[in-house]
Protein backbone atom coordinates (compact mmCIF):
# COMPACT_ATOMS: atom_id res chain seq x y z
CA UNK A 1 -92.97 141.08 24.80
CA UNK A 2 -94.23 138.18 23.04
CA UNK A 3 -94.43 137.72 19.04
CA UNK A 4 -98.04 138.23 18.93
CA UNK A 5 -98.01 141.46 20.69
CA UNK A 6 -95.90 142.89 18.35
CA UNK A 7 -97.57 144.68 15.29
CA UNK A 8 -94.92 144.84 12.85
CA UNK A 9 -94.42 141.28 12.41
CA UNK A 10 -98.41 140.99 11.57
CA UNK A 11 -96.81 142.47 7.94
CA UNK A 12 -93.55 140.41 7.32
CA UNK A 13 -93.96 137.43 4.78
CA UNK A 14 -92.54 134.06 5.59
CA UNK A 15 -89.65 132.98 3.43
CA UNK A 16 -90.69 130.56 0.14
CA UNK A 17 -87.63 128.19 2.45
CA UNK A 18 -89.40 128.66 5.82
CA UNK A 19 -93.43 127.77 4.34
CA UNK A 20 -91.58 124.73 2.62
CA UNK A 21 -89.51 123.88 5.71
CA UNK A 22 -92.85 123.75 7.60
CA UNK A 23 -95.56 122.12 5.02
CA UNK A 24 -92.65 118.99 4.80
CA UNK A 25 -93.61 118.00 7.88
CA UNK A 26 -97.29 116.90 6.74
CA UNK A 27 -95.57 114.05 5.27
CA UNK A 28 -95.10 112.53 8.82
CA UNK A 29 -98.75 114.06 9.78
CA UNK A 30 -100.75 112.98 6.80
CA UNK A 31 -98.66 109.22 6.77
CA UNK A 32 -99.46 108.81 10.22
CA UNK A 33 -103.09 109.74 9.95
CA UNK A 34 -104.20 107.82 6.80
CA UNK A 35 -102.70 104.76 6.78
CA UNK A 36 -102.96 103.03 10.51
CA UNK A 37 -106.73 104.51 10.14
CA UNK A 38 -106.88 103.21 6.70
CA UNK A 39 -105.39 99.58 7.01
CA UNK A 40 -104.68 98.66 10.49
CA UNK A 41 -108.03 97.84 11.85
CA UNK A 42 -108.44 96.02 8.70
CA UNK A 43 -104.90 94.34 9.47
CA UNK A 44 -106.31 92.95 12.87
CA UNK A 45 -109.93 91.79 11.38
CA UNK A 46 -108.82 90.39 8.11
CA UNK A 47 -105.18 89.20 8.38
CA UNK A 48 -104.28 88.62 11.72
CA UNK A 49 -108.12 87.26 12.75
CA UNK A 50 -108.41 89.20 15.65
CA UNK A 51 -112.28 90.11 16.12
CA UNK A 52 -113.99 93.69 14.73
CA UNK A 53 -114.42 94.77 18.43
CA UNK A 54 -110.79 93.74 19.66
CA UNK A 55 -109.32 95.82 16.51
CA UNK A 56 -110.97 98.75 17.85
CA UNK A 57 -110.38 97.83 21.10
CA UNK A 58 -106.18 97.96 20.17
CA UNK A 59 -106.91 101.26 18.18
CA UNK A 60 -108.71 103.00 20.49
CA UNK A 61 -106.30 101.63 23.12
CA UNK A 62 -103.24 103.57 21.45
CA UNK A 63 -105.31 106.85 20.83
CA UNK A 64 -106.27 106.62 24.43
CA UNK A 65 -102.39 106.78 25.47
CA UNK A 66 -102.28 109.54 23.13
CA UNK A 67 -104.42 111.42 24.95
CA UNK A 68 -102.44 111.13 27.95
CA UNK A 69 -99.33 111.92 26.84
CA UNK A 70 -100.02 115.08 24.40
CA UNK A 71 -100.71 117.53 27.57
CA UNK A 72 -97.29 116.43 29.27
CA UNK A 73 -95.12 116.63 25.72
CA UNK A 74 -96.58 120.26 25.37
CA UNK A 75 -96.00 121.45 28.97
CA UNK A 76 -92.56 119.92 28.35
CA UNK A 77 -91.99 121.24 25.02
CA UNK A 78 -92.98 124.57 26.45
CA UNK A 79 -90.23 124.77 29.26
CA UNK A 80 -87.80 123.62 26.43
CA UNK A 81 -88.57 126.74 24.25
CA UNK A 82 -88.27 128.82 27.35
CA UNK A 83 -85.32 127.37 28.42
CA UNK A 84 -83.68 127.37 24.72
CA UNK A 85 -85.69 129.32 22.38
CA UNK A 86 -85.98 125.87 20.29
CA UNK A 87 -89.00 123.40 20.52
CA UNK A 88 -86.60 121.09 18.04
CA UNK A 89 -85.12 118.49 20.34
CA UNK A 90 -88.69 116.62 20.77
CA UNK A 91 -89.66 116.56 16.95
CA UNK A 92 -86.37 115.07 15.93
CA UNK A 93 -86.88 112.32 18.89
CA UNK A 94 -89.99 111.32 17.39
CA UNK A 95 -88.75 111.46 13.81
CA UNK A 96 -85.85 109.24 14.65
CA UNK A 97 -87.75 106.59 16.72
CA UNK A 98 -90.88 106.37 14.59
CA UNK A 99 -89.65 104.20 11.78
CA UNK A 100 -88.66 101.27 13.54
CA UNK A 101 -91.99 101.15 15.80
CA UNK A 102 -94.38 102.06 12.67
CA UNK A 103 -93.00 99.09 10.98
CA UNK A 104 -93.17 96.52 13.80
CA UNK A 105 -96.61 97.35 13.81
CA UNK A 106 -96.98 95.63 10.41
CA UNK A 107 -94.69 93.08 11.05
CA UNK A 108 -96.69 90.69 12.98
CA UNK A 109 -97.25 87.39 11.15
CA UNK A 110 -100.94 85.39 11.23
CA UNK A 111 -98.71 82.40 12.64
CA UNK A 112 -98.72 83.69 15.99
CA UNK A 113 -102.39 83.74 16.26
CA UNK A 114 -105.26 86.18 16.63
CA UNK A 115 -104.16 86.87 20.65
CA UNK A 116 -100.59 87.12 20.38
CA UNK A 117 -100.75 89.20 17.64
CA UNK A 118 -103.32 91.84 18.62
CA UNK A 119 -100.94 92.20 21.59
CA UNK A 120 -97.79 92.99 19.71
CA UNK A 121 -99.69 95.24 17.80
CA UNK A 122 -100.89 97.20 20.73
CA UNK A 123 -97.78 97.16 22.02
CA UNK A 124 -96.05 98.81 18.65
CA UNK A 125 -98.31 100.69 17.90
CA UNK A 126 -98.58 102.33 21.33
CA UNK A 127 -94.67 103.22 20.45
CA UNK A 128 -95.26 104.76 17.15
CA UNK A 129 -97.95 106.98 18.96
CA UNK A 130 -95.83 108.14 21.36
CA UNK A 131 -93.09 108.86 18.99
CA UNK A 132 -95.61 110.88 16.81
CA UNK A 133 -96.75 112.89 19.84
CA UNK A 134 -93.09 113.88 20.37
CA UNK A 135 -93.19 115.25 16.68
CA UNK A 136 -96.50 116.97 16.51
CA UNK A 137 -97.21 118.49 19.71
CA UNK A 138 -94.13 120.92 18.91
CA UNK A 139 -94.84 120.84 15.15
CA UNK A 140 -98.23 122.80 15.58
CA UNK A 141 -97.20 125.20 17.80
CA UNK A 142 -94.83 125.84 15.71
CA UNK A 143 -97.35 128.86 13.82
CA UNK A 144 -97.73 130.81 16.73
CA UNK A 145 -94.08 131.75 16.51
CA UNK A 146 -93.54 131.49 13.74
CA UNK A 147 -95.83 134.46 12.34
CA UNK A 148 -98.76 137.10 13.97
CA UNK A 149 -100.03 137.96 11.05
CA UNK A 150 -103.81 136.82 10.20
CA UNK A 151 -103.59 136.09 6.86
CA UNK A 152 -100.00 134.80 6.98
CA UNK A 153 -100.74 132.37 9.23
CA UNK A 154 -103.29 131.27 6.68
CA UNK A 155 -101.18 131.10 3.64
CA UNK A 156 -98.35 128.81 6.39
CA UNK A 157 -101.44 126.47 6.86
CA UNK A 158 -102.79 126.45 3.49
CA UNK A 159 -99.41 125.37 2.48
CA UNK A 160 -99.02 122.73 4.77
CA UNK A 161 -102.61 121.26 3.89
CA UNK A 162 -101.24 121.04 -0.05
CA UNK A 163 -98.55 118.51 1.60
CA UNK A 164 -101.01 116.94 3.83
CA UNK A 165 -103.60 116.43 0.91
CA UNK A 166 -100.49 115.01 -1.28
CA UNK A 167 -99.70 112.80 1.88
CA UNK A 168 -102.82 111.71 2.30
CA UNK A 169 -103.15 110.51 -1.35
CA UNK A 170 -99.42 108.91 -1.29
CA UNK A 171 -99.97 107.03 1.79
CA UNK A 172 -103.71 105.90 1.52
CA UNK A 173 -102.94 104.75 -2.28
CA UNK A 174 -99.43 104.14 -2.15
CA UNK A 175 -99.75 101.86 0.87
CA UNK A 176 -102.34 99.20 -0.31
CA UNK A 177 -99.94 99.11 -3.12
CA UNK A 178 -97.03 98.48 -1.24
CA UNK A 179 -99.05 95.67 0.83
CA UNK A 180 -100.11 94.36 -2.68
CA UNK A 181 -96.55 94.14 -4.25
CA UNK A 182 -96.09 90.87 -3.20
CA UNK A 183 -97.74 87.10 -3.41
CA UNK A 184 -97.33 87.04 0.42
CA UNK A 185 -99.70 89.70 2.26
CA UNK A 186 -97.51 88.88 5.58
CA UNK A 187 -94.28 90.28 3.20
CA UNK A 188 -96.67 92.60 1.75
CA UNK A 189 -97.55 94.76 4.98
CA UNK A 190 -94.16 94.80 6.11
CA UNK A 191 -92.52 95.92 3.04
CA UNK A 192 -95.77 98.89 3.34
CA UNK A 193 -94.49 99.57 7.04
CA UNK A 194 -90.84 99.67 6.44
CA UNK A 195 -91.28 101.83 3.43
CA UNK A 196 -94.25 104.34 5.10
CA UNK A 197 -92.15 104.98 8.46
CA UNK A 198 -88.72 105.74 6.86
CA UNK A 199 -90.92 108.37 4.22
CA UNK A 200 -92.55 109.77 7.59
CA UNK A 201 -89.90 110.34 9.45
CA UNK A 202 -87.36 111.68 6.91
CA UNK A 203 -90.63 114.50 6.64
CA UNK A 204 -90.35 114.89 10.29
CA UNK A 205 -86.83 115.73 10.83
CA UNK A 206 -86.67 118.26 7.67
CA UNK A 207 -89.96 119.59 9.47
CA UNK A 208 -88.10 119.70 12.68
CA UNK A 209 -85.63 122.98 11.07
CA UNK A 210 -88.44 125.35 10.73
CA UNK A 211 -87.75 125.41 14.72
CA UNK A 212 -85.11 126.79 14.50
CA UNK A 213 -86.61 129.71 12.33
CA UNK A 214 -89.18 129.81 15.28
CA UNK A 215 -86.32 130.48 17.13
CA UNK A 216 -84.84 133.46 14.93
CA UNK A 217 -87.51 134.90 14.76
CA UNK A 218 -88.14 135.83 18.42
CA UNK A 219 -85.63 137.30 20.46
CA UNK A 220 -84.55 135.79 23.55
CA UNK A 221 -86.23 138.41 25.46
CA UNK A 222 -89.03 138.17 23.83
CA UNK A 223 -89.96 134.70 24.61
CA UNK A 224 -92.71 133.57 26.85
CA UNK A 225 -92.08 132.31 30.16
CA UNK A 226 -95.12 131.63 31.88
CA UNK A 227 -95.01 128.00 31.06
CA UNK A 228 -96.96 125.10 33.02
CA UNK A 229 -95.28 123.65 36.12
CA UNK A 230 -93.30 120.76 36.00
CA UNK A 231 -95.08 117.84 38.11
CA UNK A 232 -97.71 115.64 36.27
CA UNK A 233 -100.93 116.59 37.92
CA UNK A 234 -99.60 120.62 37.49
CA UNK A 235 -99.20 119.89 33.63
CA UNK A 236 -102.93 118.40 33.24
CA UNK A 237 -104.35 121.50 35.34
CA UNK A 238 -102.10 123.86 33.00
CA UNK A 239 -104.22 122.15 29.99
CA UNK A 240 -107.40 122.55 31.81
CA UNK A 241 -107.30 126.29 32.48
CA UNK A 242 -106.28 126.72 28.88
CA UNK A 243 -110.00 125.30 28.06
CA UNK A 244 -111.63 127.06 30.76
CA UNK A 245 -109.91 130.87 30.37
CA UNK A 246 -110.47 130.24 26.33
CA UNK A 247 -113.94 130.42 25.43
CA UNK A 248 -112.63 130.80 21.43
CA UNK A 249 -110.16 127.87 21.91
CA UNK A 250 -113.42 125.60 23.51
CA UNK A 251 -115.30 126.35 20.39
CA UNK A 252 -112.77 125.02 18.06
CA UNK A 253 -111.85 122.79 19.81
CA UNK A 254 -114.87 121.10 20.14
CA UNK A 255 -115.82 121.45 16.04
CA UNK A 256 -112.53 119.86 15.13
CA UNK A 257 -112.87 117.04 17.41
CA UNK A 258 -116.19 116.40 16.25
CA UNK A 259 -114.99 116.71 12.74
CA UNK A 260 -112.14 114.96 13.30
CA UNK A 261 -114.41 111.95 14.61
CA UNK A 262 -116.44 112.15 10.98
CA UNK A 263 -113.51 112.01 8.85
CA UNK A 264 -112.06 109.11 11.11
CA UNK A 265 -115.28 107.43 10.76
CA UNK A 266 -115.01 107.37 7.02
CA UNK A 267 -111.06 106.84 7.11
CA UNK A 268 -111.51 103.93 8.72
CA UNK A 269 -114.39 102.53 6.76
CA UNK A 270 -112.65 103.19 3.08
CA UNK A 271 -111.36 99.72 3.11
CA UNK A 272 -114.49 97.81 3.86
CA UNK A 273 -116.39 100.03 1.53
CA UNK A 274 -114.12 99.31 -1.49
CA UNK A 275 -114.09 95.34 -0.43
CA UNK A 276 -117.20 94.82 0.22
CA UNK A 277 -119.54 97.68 -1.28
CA UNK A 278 -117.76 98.32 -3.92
CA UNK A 279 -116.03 94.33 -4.77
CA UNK A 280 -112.56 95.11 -4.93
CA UNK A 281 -110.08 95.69 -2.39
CA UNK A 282 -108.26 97.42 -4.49
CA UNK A 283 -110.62 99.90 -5.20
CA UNK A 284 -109.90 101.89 -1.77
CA UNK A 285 -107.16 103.50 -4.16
CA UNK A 286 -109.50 104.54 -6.35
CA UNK A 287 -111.74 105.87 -3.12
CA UNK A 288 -108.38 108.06 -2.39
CA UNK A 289 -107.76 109.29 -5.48
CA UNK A 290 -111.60 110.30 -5.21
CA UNK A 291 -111.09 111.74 -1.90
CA UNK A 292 -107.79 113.91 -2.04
CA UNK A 293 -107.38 114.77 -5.66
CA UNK A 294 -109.90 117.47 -5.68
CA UNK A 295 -108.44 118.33 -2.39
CA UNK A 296 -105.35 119.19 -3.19
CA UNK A 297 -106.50 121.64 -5.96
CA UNK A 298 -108.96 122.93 -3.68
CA UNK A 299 -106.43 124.10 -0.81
CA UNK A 300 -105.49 127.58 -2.71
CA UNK A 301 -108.95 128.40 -2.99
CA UNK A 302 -110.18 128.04 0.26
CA UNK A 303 -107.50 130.51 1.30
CA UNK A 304 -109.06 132.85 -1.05
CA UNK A 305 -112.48 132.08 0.50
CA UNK A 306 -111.14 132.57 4.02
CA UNK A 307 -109.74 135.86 2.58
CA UNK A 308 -112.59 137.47 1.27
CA UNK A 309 -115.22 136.18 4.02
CA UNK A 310 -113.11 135.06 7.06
CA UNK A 311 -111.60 131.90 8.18
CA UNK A 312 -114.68 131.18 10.65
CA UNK A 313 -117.40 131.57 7.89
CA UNK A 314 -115.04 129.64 4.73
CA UNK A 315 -114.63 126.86 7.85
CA UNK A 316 -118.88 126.54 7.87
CA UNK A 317 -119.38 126.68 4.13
CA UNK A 318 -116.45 123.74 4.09
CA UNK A 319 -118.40 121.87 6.94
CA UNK A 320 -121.89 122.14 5.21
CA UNK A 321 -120.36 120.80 1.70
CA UNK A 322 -118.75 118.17 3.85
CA UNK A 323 -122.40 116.93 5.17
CA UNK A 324 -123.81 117.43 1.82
CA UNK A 325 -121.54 114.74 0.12
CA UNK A 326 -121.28 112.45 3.00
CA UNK A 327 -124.87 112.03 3.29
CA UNK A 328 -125.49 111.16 -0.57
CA UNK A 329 -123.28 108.29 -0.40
CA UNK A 330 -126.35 106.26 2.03
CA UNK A 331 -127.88 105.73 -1.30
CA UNK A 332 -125.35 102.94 -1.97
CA UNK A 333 -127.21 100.72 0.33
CA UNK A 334 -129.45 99.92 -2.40
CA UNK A 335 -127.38 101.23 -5.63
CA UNK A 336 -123.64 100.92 -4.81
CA UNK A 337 -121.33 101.98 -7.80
CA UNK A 338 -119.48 104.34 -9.84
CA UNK A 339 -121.26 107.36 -8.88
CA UNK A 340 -119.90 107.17 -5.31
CA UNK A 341 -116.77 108.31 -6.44
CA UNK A 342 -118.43 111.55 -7.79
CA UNK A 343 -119.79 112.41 -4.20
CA UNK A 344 -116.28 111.47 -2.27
CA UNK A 345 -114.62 113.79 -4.77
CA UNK A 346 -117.36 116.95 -3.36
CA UNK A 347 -116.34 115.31 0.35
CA UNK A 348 -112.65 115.93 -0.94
CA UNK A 349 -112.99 119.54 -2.18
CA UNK A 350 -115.06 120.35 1.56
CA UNK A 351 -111.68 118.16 3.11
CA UNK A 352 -109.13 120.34 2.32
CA UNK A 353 -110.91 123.10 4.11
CA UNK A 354 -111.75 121.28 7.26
CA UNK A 355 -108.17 120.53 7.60
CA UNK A 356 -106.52 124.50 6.56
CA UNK A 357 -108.76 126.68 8.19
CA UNK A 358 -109.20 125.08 11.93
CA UNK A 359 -105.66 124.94 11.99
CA UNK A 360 -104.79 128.53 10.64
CA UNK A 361 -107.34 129.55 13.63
CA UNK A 362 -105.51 127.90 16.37
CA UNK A 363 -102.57 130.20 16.40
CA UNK A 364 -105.20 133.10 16.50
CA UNK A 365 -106.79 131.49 19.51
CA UNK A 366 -103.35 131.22 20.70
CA UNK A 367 -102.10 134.63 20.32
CA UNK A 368 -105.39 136.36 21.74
CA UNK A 369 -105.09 134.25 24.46
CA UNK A 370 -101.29 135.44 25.32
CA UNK A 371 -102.23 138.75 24.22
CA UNK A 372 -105.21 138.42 26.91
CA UNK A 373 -103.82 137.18 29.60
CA UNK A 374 -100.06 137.61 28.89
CA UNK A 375 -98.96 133.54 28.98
CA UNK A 376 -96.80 132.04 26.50
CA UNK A 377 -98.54 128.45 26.35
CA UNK A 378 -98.69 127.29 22.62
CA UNK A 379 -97.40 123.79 24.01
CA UNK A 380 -99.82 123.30 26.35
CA UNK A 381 -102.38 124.36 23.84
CA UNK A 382 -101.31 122.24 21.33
CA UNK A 383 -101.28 119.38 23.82
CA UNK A 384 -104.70 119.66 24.71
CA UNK A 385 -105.89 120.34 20.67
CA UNK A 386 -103.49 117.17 19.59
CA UNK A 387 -105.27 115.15 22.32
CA UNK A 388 -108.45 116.36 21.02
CA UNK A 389 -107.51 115.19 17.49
CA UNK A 390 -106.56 111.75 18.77
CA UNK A 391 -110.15 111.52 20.35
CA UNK A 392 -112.03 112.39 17.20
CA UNK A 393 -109.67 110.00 15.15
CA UNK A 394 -109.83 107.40 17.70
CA UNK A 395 -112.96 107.13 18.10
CA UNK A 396 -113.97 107.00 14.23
CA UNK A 397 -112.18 103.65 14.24
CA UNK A 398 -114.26 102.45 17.24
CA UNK A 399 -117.50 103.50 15.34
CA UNK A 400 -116.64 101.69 12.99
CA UNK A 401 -115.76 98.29 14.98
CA UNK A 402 -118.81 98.54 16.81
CA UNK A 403 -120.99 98.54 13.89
CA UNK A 404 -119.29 96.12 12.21
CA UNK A 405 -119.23 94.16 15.72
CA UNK A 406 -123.31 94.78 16.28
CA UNK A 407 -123.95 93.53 12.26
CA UNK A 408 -122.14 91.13 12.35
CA UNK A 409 -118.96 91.70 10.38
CA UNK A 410 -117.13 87.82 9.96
CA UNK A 411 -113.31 88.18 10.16
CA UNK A 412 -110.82 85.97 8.85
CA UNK A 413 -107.07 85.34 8.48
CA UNK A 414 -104.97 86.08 5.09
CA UNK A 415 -105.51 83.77 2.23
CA UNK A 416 -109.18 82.43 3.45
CA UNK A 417 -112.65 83.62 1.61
CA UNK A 418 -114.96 84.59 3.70
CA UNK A 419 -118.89 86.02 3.16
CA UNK A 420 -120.48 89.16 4.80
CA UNK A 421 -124.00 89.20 5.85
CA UNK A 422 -126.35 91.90 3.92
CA UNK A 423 -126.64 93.19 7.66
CA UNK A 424 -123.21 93.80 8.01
CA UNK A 425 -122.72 95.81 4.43
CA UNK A 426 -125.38 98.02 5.42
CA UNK A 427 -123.60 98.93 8.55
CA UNK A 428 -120.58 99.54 6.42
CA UNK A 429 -122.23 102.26 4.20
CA UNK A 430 -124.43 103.43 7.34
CA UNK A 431 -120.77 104.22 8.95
CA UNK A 432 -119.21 105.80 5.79
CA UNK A 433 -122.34 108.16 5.44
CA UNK A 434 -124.86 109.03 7.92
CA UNK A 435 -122.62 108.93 11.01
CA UNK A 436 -120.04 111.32 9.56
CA UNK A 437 -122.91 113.49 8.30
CA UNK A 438 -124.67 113.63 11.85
CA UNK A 439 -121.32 114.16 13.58
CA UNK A 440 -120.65 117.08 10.85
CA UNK A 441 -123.76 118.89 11.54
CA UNK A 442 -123.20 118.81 15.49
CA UNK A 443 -119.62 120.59 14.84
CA UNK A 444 -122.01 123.18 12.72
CA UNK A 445 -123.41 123.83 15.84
CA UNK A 446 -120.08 124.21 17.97
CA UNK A 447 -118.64 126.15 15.63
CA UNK A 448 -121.54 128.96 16.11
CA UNK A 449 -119.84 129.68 19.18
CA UNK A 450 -116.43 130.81 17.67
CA UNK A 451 -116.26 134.86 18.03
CA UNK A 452 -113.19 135.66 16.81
CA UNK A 453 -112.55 137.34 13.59
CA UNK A 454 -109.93 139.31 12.27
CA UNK A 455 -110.30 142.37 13.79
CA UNK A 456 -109.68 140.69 16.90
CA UNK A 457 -106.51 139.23 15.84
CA UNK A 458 -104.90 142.15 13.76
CA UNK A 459 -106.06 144.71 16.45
């Protein structure tokens, strides 16, 4: 009998220890996610003189392996927790082995030239995502089992999102100011690598406990053990039915890729907006403190929201504030300044929704399924939404690239001025506005297709 079948434990409360255990592990999420999107395309273009489309190329490139890899690691991870009742061993790989690739990624020098040196980068950085997949895969899964209860599973993800948020804003303004601690900028982004990995995975191996309460918490006999097939091609057509049997998990899916693509988008151009829009490269911590400070007082009360009115409908409201602020900021084609900050801070408060509420709804999709159909997949499911996630993100960058490639965006190497064309600062405001507004309203209209509500889950 799995976990989600079972109705008493839709009433027991997570420990304060467990929900602290768990949210920890945003550190290595939210680190991960903000700063390669933040500075490492910038890295290529402006440091290493690698070309805007061959940054996104090397991005993409790494995202792409991502996608590859999450469906096996969750198969995988689900025969582990059959086999041991523990989906720990693969989170505490990747929190051991992702310092020393995240900060090779950094460590390449301008001295080696633009070709050498987008090559070692692909090649790290293609490390570091593997190493990440081993962490995460597991790490969201980890809800399922952890909890069955609708709203619990809510107040678990809210939590987490308050660390994420806080990650988010120590990473993306922490970082530049690592890189900017020093004369040298080739010292600078090492000293930012070295310093980001060891913080991201010392989050992922105190992260990687709360398995273990997975584990306690479900029997032995209660575990799930219709888990995908060995062999490669078996794993990928495990990951497949998932999407096809799932019409709830296809929905959100699809929404959260799509919104994951329009917050990559404007991840990705923060940096360019705050050198170039707004004169100051320093400014992208200011853009951050815009972006995740209201955030991360927001988080509590979008729990409330998703209380009171449902996770589904507190997850549109969220989206349409989110296309609301992004599309005010096109006016800084013709008056960049101050104000900007004012609508990033409304894009912030709508953030910290779009990052809580999908993911408390994945472990409902998750649990209806098994409840449905009677297989204990939350690997393979988290596989296929991870992948997803990569997409969206991955693909942000490579909007970005591409319209700094077709306006023609000049890149240099570290310590040379350069000038941008009028052309090319239109396309970076165009990419931090109207393209994550038009990708937000197409997730409105996935997300029309979710059906499940609480009755569905608590029944």
């Amino acid at each position: 009998m799995s976990t989600a079948a079972r109705p008493e434990a839709a009433s027991v409360r997570l420990s304060a220890r467990t929900v602290a255990l768990y949210a920890i592990g945003s550190l290595g999420t939210g680190g991960y996610a903000t700063l390669p999107g933040l500075v490492l395309t910038y890295f290529l273009t402006d440091n290493l003189g690698v070309a805007a489309l061959t940054a996104g190329l090397i991005v993409t490139g790494a995202k792409i392996w991502d996608v590859i890899i999450d469906p096996v690691i969750g198969a995988a991870s689900d025969r582990q927790y059959a086999r041991t009742g523990s989906r720990r061993g693969f989170m505490v790989a990747g929190g051991l082995t992702l310092p020393v690739f995240f900060a090779l990624t950094f460590a390449v020098p301008p001295s080696w030239g633009p070709t050498a040196g987008a090559v070692c980068v692909l090649l790290a950085f293609l490390a570091t995502a593997t190493s990440f997949s081993l962490f995460q895969v597991p790490y969201v899964a980890l809800p399922t089992e952890l909890t069955s209860g609708y709203d619990e599973r809510t107040r678990l993800l809210g939590w987490r999102v308050v660390v994420l948020t806080a990650a988010i804003l120590l990473f993306g303004a922490g970082g530049p100011e690592l890189r900017g601690a020093t004369a040298d900028p080739v010292a600078g982004y090492l000293l930012m690598g070295v310093v980001a990995g060891v913080v991201i995975g010392v989050g992922m191996l105190i992260a990687s406990r709360t398995a273990d309460a997975a584990a306690h918490h479900m029997a032995a006999d209660e575990r799930p053990t219709a888990v995908a097939p060995a062999g490669l091609r078996e794993q990928y057509a495990a990951g497949v039915r998932t999407l096809r049997r799932s019409q709830p998990f296809r929905a959100l899916l699809g929404t959260f890729v799509l919104q994951a693509l329009a917050t990559g988008t404007m991840l990705a151009g923060a940096q360019y907006v705050a050198t170039w829009v707004l004169r100051s490269e320093d400014a992208v911590t200011l853009v951050f403190l815009a972006l995740v400070g209201p955030a991360l007082l927001a988080t509590p009360g979008w729990t409330v929201v998703a209380r009171r009115l449902g996770k589904e409908r507190a997850f549109a409201l969220a989206s349409i504030l989110f296309l609301i602020a992004a599309a005010s900021l096109v006016l800084a084609v013709w008056t960049p300044g101050p104000w900007m900050y004012g609508s990033i801070a409304v894009a912030g408060i709508a953030y910290a929704g779009l990052q809580s509420l999908p993911m408390a709804m994945l472990p409902d999709v998750i649990s209806h399924d098994e409840r449905r159909t009677g297989r204990g997949q939350a690997g393979t499911f988290t596989g296929v939404w991870t992948a997803g996630e990569t997409v969206g993100f991955a693909l942000g960058a490579s909007a970005v690239s591409l319209t700094l490639a077709a306006t023609g965006y000049v890149s240099s190497v570290a310590g040379t001025t350069t000038q941008q064309p009028d052309a090319a600062i239109t396309g970076i405001v165009l990419a931090f506005s109207i393209l994550p507004a038009l990708l937000m309203a197409a997730s409105l209209l996935t997300l029309r297709r979710y059906r499940l509500r609480r009755a569905d889950i608590d029944a």
